[in-house]
N, C-alpha and C. Protein backbone atom coordinates (compact mmCIF):
# COMPACT_ATOMS: atom_id res chain seq x y z
N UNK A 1 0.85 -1.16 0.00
CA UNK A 1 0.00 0.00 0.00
C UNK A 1 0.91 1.23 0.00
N UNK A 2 0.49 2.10 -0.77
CA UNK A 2 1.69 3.50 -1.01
C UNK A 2 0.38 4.93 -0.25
N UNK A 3 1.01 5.11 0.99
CA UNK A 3 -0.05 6.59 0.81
C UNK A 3 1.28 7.05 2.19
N UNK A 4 0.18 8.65 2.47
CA UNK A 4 1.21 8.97 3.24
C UNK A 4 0.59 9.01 4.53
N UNK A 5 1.24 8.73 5.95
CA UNK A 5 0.55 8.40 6.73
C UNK A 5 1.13 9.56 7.45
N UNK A 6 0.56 9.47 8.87
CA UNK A 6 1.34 10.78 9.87
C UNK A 6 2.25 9.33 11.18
N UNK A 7 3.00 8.78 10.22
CA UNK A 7 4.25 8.33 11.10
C UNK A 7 4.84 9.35 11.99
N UNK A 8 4.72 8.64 13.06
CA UNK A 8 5.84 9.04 14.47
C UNK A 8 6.79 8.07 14.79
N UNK A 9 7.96 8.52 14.85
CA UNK A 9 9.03 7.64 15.26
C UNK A 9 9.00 6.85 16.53
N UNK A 10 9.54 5.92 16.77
CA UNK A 10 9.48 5.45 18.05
C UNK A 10 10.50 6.42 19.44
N UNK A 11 11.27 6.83 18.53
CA UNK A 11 12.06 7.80 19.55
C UNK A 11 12.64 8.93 18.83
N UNK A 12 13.46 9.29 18.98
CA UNK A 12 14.14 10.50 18.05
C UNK A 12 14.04 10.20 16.86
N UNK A 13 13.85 11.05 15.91
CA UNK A 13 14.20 10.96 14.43
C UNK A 13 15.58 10.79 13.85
N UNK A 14 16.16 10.09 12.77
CA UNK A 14 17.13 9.74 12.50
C UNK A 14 17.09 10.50 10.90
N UNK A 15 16.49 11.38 10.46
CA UNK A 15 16.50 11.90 9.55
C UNK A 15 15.78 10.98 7.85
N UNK A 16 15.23 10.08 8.49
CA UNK A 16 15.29 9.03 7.28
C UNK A 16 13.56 9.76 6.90
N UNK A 17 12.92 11.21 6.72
CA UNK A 17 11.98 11.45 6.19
C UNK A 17 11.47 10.98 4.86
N UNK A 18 12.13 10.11 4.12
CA UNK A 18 11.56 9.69 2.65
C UNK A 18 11.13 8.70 3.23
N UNK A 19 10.93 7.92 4.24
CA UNK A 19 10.28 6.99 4.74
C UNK A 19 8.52 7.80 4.96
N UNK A 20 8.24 8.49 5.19
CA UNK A 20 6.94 9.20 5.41
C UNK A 20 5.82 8.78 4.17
N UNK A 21 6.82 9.32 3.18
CA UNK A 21 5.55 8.76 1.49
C UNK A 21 5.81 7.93 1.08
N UNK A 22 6.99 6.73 1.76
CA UNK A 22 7.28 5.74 1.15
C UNK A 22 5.75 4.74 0.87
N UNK A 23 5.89 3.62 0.61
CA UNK A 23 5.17 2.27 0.55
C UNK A 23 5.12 2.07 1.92
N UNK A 24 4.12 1.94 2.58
CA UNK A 24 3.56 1.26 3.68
C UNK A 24 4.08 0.28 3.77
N UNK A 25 4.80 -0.26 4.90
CA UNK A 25 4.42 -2.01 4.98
C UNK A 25 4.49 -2.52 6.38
N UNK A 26 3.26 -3.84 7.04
CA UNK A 26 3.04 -3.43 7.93
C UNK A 26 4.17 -5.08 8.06
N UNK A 27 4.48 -5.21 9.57
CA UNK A 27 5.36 -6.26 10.14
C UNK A 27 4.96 -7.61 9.17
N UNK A 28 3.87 -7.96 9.09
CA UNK A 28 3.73 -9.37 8.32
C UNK A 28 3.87 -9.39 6.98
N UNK A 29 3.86 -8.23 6.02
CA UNK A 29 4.40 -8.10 4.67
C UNK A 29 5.66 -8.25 4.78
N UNK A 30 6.24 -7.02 5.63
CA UNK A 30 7.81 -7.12 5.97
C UNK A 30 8.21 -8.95 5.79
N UNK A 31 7.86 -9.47 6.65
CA UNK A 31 8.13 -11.27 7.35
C UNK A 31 8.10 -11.64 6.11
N UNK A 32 6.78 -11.79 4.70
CA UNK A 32 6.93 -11.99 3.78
C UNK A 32 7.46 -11.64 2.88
N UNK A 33 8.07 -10.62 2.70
CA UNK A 33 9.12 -10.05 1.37
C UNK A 33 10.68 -10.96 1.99
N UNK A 34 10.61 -10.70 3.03
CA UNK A 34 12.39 -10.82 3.39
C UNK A 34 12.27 -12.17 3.86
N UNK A 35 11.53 -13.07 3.94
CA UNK A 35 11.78 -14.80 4.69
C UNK A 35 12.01 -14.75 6.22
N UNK A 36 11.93 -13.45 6.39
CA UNK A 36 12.43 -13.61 7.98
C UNK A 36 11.27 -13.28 8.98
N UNK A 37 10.89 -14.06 10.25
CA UNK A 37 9.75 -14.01 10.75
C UNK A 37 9.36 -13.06 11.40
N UNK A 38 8.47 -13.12 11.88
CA UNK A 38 7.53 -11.53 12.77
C UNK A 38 8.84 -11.55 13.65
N UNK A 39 9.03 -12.83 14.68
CA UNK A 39 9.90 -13.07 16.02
C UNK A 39 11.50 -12.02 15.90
N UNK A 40 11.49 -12.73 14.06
CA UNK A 40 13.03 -12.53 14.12
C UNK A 40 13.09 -10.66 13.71
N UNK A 41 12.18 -10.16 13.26
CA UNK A 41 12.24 -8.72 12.59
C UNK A 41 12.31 -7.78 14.10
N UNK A 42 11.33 -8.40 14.63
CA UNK A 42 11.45 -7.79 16.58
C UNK A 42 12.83 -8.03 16.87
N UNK A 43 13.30 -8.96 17.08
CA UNK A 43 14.64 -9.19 17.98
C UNK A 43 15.51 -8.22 16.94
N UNK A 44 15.74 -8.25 15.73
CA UNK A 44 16.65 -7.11 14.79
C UNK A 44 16.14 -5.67 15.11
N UNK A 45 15.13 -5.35 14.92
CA UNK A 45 14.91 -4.22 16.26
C UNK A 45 15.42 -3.60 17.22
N UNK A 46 15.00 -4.87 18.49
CA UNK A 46 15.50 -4.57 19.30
C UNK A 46 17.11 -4.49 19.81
N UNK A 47 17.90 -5.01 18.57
CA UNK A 47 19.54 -5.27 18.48
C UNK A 47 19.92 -4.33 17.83
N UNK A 48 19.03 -3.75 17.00
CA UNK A 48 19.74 -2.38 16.68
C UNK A 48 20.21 -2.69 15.26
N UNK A 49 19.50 -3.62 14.36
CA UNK A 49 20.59 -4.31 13.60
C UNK A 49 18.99 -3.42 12.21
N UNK A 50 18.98 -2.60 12.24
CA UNK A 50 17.77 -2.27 10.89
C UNK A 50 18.78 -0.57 10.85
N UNK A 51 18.81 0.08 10.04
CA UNK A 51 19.57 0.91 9.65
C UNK A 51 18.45 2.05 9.38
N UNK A 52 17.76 1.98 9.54
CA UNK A 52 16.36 3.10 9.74
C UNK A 52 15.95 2.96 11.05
N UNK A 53 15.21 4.07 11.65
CA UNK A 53 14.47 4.00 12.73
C UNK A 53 13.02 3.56 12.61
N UNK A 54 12.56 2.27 13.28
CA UNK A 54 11.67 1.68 12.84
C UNK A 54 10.34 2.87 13.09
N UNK A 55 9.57 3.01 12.45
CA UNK A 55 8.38 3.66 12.88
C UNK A 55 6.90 3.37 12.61
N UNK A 56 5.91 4.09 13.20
CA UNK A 56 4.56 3.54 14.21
C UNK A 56 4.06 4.39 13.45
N UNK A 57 2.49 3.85 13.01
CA UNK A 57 1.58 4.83 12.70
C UNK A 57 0.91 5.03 13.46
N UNK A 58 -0.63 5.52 13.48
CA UNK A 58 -1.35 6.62 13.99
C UNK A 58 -1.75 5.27 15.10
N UNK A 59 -2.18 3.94 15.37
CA UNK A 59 -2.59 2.57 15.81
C UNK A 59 -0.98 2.04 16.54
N UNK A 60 0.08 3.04 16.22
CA UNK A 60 1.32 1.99 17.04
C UNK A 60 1.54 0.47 16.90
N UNK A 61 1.25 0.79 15.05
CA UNK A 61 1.66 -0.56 14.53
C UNK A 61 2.89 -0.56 13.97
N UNK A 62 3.94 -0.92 14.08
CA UNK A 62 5.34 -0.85 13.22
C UNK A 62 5.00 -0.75 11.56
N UNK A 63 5.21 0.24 11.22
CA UNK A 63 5.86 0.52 8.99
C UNK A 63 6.96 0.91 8.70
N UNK A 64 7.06 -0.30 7.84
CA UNK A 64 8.49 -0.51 7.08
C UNK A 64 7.91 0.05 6.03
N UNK A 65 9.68 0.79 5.10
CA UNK A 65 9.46 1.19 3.98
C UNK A 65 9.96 0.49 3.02
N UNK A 66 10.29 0.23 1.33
CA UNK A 66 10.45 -0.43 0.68
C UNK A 66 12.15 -0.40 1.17
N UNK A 67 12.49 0.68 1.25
CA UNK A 67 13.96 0.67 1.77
C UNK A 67 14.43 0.21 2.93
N UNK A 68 13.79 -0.14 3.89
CA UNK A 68 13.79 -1.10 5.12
C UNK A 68 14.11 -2.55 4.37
N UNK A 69 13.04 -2.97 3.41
CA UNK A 69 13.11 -4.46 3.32
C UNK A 69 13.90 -4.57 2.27
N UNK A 70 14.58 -3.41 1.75
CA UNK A 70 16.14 -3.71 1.15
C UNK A 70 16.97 -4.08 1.84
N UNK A 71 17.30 -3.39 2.78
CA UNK A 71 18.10 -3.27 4.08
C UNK A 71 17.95 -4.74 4.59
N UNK A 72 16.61 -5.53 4.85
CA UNK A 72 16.53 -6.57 5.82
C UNK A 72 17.01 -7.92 4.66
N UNK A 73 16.47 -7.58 3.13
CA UNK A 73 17.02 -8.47 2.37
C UNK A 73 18.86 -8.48 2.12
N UNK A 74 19.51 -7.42 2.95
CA UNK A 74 21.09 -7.77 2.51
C UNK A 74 21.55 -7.85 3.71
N UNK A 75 20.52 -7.94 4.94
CA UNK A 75 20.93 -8.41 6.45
C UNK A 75 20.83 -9.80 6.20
N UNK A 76 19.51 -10.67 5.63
CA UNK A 76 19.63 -12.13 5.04
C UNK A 76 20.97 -12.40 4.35
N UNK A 77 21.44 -11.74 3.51
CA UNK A 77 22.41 -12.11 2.59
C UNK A 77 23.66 -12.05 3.79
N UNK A 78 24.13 -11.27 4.10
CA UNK A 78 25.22 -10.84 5.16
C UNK A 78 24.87 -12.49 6.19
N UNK A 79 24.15 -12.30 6.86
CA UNK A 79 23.25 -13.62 7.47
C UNK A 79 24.01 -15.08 7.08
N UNK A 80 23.44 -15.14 5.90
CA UNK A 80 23.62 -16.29 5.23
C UNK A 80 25.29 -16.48 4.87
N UNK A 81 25.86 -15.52 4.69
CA UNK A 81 27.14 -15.43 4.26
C UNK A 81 28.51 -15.83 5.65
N UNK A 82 27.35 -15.56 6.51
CA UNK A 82 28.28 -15.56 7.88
C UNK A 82 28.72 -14.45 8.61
N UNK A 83 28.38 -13.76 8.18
CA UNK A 83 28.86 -12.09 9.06
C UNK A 83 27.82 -12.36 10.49
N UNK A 84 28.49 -12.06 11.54
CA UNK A 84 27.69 -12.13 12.97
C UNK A 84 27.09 -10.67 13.13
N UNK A 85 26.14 -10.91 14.24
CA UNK A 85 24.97 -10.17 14.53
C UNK A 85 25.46 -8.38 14.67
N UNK A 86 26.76 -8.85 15.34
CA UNK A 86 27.22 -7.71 16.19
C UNK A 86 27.88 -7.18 14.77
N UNK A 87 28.32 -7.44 13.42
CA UNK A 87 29.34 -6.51 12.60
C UNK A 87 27.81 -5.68 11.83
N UNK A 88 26.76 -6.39 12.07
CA UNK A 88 25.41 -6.11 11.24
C UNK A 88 25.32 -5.10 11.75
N UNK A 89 24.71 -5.14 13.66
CA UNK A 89 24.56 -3.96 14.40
C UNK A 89 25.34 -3.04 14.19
N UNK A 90 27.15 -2.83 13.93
CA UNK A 90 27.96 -1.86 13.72
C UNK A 90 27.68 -1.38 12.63
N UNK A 91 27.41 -2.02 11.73
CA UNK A 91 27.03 -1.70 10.19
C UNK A 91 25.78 -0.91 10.23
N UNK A 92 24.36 -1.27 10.61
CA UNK A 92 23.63 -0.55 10.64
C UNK A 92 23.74 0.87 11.83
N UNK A 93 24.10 0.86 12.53
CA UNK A 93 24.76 2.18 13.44
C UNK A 93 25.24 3.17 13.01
N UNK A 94 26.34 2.75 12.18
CA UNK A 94 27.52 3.91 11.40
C UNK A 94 26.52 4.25 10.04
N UNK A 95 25.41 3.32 9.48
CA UNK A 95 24.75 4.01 8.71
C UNK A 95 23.88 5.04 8.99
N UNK A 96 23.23 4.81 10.14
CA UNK A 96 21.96 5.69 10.78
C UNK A 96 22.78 6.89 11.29
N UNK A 97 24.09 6.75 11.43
CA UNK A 97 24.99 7.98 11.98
C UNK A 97 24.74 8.84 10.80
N UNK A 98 25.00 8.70 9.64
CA UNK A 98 24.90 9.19 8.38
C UNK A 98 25.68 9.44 7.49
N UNK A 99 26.61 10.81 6.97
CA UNK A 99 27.96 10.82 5.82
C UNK A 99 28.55 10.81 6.97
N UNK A 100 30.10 10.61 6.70
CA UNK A 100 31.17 11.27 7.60
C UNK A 100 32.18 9.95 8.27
N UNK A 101 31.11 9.01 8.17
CA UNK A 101 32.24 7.06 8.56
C UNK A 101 32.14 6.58 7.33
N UNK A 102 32.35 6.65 5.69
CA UNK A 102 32.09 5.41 5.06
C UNK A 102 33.40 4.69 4.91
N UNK A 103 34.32 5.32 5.43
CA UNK A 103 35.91 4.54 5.78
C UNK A 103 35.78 3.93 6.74
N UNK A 104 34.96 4.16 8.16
CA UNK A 104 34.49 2.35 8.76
C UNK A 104 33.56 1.85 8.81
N UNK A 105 32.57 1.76 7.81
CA UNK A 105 31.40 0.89 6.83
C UNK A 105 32.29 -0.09 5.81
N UNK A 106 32.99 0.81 5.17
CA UNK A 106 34.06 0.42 4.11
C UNK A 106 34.66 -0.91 4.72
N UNK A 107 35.74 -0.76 6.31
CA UNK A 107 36.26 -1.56 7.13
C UNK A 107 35.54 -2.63 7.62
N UNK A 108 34.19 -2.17 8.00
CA UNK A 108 33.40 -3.79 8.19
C UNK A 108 33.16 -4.93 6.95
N UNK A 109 32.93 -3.86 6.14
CA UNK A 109 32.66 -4.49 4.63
C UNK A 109 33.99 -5.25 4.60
N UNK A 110 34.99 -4.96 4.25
CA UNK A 110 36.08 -5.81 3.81
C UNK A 110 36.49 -6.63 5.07
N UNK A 111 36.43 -6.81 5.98
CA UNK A 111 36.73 -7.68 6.92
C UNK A 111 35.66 -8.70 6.95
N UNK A 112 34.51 -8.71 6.27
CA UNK A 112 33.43 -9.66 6.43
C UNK A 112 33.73 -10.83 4.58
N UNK A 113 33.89 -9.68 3.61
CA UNK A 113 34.48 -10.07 2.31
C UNK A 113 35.79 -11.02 2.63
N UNK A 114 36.96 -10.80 3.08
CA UNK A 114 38.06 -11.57 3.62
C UNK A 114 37.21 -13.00 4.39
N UNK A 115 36.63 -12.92 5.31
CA UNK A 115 35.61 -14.08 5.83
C UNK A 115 35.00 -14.75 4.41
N UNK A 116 34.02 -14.50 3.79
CA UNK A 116 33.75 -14.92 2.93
C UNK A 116 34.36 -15.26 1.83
N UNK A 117 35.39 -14.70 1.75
CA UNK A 117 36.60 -15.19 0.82
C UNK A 117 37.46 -16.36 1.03
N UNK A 118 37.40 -16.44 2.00
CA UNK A 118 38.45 -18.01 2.94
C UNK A 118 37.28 -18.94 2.96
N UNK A 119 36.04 -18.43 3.33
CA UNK A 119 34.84 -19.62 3.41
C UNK A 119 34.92 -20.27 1.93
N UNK A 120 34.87 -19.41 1.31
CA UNK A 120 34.29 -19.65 -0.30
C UNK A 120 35.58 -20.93 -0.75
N UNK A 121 36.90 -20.22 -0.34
CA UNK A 121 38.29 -21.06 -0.59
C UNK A 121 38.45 -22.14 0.05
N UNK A 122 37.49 -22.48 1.04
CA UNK A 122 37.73 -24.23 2.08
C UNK A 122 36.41 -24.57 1.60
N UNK A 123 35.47 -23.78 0.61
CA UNK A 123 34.10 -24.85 -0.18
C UNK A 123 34.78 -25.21 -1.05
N UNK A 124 35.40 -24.43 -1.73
CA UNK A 124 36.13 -24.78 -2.93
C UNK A 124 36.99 -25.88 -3.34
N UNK A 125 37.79 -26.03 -2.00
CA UNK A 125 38.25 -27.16 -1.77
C UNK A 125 37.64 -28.77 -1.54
N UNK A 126 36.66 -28.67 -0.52
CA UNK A 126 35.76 -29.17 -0.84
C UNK A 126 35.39 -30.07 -1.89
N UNK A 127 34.53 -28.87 -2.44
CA UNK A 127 34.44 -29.41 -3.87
C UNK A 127 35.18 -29.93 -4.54
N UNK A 128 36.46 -29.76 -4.69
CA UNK A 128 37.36 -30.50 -5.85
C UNK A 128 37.32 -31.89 -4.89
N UNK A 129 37.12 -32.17 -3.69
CA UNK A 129 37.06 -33.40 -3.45
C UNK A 129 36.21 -34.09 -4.14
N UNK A 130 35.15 -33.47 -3.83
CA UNK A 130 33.40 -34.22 -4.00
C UNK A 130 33.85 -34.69 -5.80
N UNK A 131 34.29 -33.46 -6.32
CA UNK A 131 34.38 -33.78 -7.60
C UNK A 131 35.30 -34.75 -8.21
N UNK A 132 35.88 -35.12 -7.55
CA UNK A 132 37.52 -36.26 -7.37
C UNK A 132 36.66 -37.41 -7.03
N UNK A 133 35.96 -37.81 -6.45
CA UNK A 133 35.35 -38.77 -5.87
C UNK A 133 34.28 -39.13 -6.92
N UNK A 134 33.55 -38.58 -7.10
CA UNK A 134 32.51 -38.54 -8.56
C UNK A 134 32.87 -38.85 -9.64
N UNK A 135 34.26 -38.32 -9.90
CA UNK A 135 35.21 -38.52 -10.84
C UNK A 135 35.28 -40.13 -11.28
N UNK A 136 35.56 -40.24 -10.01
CA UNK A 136 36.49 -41.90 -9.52
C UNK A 136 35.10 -42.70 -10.01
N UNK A 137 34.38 -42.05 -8.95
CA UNK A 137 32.96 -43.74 -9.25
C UNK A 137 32.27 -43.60 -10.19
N UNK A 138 32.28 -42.60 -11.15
CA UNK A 138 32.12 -42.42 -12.39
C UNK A 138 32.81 -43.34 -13.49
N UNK A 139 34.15 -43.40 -13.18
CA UNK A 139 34.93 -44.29 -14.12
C UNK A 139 34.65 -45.70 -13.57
N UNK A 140 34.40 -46.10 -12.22
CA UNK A 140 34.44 -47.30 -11.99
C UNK A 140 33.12 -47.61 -12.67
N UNK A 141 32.29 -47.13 -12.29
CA UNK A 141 31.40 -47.64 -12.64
C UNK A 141 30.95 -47.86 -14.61
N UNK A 142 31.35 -46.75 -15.13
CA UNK A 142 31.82 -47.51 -16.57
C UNK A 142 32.44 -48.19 -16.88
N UNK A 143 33.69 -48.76 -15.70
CA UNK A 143 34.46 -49.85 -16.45
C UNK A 143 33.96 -51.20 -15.99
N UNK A 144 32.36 -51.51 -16.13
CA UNK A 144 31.45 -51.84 -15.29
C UNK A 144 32.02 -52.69 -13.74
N UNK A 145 32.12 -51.77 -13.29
CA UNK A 145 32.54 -51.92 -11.31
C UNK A 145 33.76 -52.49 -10.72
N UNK A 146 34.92 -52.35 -11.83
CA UNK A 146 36.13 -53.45 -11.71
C UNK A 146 37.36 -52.19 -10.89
N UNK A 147 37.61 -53.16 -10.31
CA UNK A 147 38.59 -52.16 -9.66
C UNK A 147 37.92 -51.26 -8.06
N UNK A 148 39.00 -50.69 -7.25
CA UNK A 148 38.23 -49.72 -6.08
C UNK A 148 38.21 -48.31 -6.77
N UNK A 149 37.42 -47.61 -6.22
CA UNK A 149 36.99 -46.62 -7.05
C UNK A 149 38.19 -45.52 -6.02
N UNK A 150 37.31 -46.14 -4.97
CA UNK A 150 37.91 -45.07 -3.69
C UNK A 150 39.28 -44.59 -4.08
């Protein structure tokens, strides 16, 4: 739903006013765009880990804006990738701070990339096993089953 509501922040304003005419969205759309549940969007909340200040309409129902559930779709990704709760929370912090840190946004970013870069390099490895092994019982098994594959 797109209209403009008379949002009040939950506490101070953080300057994020294009949230006002954004797209409405109330907690259970949120849960459905991003995979992540009512439970889990509260506890990111309350951790500090959403990079907007969440805000309440006129009923003190929580609305997200389309740019929130950008935000919560590359907290999934970050999530999934392995970055912990606490580099998220720093990350969303130094954003809500506003210009003036993107040299340590920048610093979380590449220290989480390095993580994911070594993860990616011991799947990788990995894999050339799996694929060594597949390899193997692949041939055994065309040379119909003669020989250990292992």
């Amino acid at each position: 739903m797109t209209r403009t509501l008379g949002v009040r922040p939950r506490s101070r304003s953080t300057g994020y006013d294009h949230r006002v005419t954004a797209e409405v969205l109330h907690i259970g759309e949120v849960a459905r765009r991003t995979g992540l549940s009512v439970h889990t969007l509260r506890l990111y909340e309350r951790e500090g880990l959403l990079a907007g200040e969440v805000l309440r309409d006129e009923a003190g129902r929580r609305v997200y804006s389309a740019w929130d559930v950008e935000w919560l779709g590359n907290c999934v990704k970050f999530r999934a990738s392995g970055m912990p709760l606490a580099a998220i929370g720093r990350l969303a912090r130094l954003v809500r701070e506003g210009t003036g840190n993107e040299a340590e946004r920048l610093e979380v970013l590449r220290e989480h990339r390095r993580h994911v870069a070594e993860r990616i390099a011991q799947l990788q490895d990995c894999l050339d096993l799996v694929d060594g092994k597949v390899a193997a019982y692949e041939r055994h098994l065309a040379a119909d089953g003669i020989g250990e594959p292992w």
